[in-house]
Protein backbone atom coordinates (compact mmCIF):
# COMPACT_ATOMS: atom_id res chain seq x y z
CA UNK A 1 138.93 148.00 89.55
CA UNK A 2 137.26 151.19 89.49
CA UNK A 3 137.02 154.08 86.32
CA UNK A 4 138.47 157.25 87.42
CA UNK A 5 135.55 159.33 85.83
CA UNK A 6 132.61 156.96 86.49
CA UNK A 7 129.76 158.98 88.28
CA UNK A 8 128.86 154.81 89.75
CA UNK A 9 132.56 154.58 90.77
CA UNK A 10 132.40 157.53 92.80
CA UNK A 11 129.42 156.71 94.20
CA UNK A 12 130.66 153.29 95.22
CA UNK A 13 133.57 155.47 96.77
CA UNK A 14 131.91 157.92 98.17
CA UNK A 15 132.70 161.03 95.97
CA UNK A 16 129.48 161.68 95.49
CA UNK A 17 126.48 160.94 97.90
CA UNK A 18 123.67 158.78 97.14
CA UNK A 19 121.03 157.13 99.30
CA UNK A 20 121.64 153.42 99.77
CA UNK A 21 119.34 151.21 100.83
CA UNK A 22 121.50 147.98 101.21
CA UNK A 23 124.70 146.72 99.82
CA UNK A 24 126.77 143.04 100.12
CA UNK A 25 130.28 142.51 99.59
CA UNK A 26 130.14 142.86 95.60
CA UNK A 27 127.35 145.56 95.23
CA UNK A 28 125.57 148.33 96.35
CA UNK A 29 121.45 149.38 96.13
CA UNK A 30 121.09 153.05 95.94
CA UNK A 31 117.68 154.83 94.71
CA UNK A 32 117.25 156.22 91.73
CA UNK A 33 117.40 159.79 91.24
CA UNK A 34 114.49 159.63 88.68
CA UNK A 35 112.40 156.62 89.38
CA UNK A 36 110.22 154.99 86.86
CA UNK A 37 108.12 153.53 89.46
CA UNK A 38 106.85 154.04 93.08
CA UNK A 39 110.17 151.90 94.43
CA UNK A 40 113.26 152.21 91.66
CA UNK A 41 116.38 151.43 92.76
CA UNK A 42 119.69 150.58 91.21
CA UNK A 43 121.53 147.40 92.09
CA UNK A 44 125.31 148.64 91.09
CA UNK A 45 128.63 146.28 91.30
CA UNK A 46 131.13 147.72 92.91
CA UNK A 47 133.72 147.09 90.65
CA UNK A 48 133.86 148.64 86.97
CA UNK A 49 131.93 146.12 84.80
CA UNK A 50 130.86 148.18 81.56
CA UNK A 51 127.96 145.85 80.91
CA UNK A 52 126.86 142.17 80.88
CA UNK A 53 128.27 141.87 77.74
CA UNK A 54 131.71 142.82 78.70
CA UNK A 55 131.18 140.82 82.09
CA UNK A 56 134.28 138.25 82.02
CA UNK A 57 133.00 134.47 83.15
CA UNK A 58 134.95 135.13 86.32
CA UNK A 59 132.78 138.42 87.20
CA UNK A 60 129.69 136.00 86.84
CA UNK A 61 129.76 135.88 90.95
CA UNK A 62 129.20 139.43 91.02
CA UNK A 63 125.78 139.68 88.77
CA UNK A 64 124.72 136.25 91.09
CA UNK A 65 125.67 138.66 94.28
CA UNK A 66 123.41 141.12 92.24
CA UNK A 67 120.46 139.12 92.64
CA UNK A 68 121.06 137.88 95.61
CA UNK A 69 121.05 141.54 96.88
CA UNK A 70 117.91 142.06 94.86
CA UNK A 71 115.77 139.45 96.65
CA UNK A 72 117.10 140.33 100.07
CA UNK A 73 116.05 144.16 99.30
CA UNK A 74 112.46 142.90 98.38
CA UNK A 75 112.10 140.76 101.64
CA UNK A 76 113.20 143.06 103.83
CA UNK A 77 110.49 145.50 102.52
CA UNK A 78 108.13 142.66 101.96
CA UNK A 79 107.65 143.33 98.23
CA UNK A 80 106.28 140.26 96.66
CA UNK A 81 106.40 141.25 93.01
CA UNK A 82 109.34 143.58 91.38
CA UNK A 83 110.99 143.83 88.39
CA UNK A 84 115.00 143.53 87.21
CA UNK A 85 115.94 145.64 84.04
CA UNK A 86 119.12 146.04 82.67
CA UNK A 87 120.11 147.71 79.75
CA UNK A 88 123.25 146.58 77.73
CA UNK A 89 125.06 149.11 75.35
CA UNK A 90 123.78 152.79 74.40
CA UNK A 91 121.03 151.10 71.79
CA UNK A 92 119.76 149.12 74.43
CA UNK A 93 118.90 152.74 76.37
CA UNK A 94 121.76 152.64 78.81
CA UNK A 95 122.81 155.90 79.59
CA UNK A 96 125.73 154.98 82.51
CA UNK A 97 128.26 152.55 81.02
CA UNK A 98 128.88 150.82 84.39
CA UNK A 99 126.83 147.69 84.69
CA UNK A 100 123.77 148.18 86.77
CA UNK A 101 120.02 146.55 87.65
CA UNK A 102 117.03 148.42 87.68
CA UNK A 103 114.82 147.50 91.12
CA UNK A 104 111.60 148.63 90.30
CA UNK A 105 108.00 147.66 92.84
CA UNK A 106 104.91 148.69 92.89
CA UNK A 107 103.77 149.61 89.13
CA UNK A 108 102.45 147.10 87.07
CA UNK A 109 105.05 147.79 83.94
CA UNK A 110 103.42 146.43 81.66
CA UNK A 111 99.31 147.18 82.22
CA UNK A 112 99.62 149.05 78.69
CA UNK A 113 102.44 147.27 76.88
CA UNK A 114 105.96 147.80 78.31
CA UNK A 115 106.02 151.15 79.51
CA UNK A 116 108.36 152.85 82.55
């Protein structure tokens, strides 16, 4: 399932071009075209979830294949400490209403209080 106008969806599809730096059958790491931190990247499903809160149970395996992609990005770069950040919902500061995971490496986020 994909959304037509989705600039994630059409990166998944290849509208638009992006940098990937790994994917696995259910997602796709790409970086981020304003990074908060010396590594940022975004973990993205490849199907249209909106956000973890409109995740059905049955789309669970996707955010586990998420992760999964997550740790196999930070081993292959040997990166021993990162950080996962998702946002949920235009309060919560997400901007792209397609589910995604922040990758971010090699900052220290929160030296002075939470701060990207």
């Amino acid at each position: 399932m994909a959304a037509p106008s989705c600039i994630f969806c059409k990166i998944i599809r290849q509208e638009i071009p992006s940098a990937i730096i790994k994917e696995n059958q259910a997602a796709i790491a790409i970086k981020d075209i304003s990074p908060r931190a010396p590594v940022h990247y975004l973990i993205i499903p490849k199907i249209h979830i909106e956000s973890v809160a409109h995740m059905s149970d049955t789309e669970a395996t996707v955010a586990a294949q998420m992760l999964i992609l997550a740790r196999d990005i930070a081993a292959d770069a040997g990166i021993v400490g990162f950080n996962l950040i998702t946002n949920n919902g235009a309060s919560a500061g997400q901007s792209v209403m397609h589910m995604h995971v922040h990758f971010l490496a090699g900052k220290d986020i929160y030296e002075h209080g939470l701060s990207l």
